[in-house]
C-alpha atoms as a PDB file:
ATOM      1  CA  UNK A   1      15.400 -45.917-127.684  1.00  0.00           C
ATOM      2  CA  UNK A   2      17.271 -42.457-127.453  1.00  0.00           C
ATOM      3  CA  UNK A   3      16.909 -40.752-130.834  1.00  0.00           C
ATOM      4  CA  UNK A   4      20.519 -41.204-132.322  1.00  0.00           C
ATOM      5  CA  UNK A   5      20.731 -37.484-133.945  1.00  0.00           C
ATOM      6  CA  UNK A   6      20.390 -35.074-130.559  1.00  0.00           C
ATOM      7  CA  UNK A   7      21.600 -37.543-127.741  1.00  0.00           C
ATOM      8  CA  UNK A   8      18.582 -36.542-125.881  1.00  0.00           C
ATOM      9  CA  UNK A   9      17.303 -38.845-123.305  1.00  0.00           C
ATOM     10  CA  UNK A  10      14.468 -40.784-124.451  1.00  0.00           C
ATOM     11  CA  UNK A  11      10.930 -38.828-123.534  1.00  0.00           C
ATOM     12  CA  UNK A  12       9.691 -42.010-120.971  1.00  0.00           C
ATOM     13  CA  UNK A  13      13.554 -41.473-119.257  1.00  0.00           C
ATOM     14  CA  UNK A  14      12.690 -37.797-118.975  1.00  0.00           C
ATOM     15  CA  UNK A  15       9.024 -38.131-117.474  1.00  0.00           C
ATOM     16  CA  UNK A  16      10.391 -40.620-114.844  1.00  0.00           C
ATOM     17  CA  UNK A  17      13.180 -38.869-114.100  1.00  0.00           C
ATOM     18  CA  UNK A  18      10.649 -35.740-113.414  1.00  0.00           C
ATOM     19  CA  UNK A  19       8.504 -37.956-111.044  1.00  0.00           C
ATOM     20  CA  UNK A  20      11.490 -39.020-109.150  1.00  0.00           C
ATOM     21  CA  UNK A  21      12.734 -35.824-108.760  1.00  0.00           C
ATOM     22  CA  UNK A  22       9.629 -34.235-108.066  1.00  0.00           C
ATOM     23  CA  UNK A  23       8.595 -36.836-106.061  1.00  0.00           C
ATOM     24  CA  UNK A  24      11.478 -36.359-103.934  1.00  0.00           C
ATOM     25  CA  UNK A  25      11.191 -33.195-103.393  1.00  0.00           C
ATOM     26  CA  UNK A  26       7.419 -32.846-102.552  1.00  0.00           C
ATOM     27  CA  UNK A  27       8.083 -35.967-100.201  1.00  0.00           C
ATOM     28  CA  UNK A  28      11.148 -33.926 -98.099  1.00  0.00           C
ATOM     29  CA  UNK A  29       8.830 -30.877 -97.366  1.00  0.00           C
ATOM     30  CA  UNK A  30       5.540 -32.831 -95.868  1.00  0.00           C
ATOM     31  CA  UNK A  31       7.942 -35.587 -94.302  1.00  0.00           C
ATOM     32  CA  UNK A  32      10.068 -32.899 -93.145  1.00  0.00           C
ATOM     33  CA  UNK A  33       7.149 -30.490 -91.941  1.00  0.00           C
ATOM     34  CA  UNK A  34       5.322 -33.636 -90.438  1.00  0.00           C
ATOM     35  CA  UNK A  35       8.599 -34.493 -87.772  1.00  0.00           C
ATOM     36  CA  UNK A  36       9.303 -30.564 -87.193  1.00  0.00           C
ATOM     37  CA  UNK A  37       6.046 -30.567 -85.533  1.00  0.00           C
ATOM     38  CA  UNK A  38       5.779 -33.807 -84.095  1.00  0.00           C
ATOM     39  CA  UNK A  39       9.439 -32.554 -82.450  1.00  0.00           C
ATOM     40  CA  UNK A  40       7.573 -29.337 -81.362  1.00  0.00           C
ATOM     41  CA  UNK A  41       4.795 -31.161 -79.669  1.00  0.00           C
ATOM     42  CA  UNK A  42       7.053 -33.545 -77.722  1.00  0.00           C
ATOM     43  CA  UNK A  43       9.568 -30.495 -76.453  1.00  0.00           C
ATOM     44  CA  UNK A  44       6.233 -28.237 -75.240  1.00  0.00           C
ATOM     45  CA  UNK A  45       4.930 -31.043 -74.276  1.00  0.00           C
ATOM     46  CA  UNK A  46       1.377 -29.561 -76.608  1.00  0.00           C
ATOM     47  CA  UNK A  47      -1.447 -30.737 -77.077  1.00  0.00           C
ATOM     48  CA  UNK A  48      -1.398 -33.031 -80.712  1.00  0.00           C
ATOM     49  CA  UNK A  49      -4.458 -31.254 -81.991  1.00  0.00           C
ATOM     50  CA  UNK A  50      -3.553 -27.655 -81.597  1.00  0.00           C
ATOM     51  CA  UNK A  51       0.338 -28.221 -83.007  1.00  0.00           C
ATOM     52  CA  UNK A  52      -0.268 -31.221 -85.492  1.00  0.00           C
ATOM     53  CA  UNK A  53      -3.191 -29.666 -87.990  1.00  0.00           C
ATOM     54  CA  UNK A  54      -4.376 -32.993 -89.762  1.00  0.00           C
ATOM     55  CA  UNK A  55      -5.394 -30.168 -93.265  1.00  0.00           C
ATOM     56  CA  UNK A  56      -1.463 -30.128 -93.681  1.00  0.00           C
ATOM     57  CA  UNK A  57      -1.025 -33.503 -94.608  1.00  0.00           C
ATOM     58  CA  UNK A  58      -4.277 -34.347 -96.823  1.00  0.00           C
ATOM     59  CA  UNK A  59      -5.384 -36.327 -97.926  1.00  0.00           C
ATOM     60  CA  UNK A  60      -3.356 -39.182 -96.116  1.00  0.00           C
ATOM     61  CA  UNK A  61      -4.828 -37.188 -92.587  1.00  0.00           C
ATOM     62  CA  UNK A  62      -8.610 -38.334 -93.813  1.00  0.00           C
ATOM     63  CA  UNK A  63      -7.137 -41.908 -92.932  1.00  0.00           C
ATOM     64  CA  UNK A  64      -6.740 -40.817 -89.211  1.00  0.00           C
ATOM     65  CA  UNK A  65      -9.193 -40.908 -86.290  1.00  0.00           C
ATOM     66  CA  UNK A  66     -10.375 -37.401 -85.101  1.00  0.00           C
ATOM     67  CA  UNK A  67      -8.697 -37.744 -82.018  1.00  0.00           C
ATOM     68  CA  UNK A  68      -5.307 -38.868 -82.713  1.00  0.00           C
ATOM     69  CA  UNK A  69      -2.604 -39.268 -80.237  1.00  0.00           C
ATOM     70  CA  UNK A  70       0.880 -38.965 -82.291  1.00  0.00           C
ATOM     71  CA  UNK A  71       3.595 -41.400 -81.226  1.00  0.00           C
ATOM     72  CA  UNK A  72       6.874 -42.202 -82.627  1.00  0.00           C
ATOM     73  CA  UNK A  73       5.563 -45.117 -84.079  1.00  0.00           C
ATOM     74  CA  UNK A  74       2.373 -43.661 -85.891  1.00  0.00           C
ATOM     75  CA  UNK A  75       4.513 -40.704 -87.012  1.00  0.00           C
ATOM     76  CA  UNK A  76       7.129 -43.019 -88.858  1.00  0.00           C
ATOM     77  CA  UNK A  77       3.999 -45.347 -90.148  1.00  0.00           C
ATOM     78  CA  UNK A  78       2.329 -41.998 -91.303  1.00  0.00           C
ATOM     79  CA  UNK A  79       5.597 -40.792 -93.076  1.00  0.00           C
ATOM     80  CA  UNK A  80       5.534 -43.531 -95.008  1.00  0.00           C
ATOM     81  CA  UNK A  81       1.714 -42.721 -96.245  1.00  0.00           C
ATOM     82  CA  UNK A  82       2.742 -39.591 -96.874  1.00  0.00           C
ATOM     83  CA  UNK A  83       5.941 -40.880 -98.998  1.00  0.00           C
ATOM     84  CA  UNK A  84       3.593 -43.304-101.334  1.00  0.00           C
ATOM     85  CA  UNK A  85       1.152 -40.149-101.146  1.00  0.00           C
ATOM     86  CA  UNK A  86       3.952 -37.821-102.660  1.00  0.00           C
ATOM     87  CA  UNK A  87       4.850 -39.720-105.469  1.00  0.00           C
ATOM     88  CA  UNK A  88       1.595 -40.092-106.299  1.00  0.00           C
ATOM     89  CA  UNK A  89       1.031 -36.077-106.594  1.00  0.00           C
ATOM     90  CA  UNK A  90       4.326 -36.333-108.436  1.00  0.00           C
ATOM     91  CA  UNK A  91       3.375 -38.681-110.947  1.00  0.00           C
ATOM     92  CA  UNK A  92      -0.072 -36.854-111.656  1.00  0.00           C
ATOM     93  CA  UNK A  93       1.722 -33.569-111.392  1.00  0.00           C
ATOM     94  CA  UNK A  94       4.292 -34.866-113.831  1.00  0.00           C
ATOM     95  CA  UNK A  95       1.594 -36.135-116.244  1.00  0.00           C
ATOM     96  CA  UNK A  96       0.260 -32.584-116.632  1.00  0.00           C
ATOM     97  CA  UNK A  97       3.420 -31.530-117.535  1.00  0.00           C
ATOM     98  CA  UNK A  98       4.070 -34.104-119.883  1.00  0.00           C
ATOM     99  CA  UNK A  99       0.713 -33.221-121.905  1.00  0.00           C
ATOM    100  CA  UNK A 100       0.745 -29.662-121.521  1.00  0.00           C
ATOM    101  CA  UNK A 101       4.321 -30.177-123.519  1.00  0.00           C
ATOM    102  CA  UNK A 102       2.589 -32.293-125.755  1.00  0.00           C
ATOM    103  CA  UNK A 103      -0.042 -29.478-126.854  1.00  0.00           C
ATOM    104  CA  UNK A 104       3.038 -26.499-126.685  1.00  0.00           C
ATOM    105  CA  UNK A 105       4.399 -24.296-129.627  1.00  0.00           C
ATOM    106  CA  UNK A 106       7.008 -26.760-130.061  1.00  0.00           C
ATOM    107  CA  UNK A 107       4.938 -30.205-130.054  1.00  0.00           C
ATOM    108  CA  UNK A 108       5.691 -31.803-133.537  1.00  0.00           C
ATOM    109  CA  UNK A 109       1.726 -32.278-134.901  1.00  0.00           C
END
């Protein structure tokens, strides 16, 4: 329940309003950077391994074989990975947060 004298939102609002956020966010730039190059690969027509480095997308890229051929179809199934993947960073990343606050100059102890 919000804490009738400040209006602020209460603190389990805040920490999953920072995991959606962040969770967005972190989930637009490896989605985002997985399709540029899979658009760059299709237009050069280049090989996947040289343009697609599997180390940008760890550690959802551990799930692939070493030799991977990238289609449209295994690039939209490994979006999704990497969507579940970034919300997971988010939530851990978020959890830090929330208990370095809850050691900070201001924590009420």
């Amino acid at each position: 329940m919000a804490d009738p004298v400040s209006n602020a939102p209460p603190r389990r609002s805040r920490f999953l309003r920072a995991v959606l956020w962040l969770g967005l966010a972190v989930s637009l730039a490896r989605i985002g950077a997985l399709w540029y190059a899979f658009a760059l690969v299709r237009k050069y027509e280049l090989p996947d391994e040289v343009s697609l480095p599997q180390w940008l997308w760890y550690p959802e890229a551990l799930l692939l074989p070493p030799s991977f051929a990238w289609t449209v179809g295994w690039a939209a199934a490994f979006s999704a990975a990497l969507l579940v993947g970034s919300f997971t960073i988010a939530l851990v990343l978020a959890a830090i947060g929330r208990m370095g606050s809850a050691f900070g100059p201001n924590s009420k102890s």
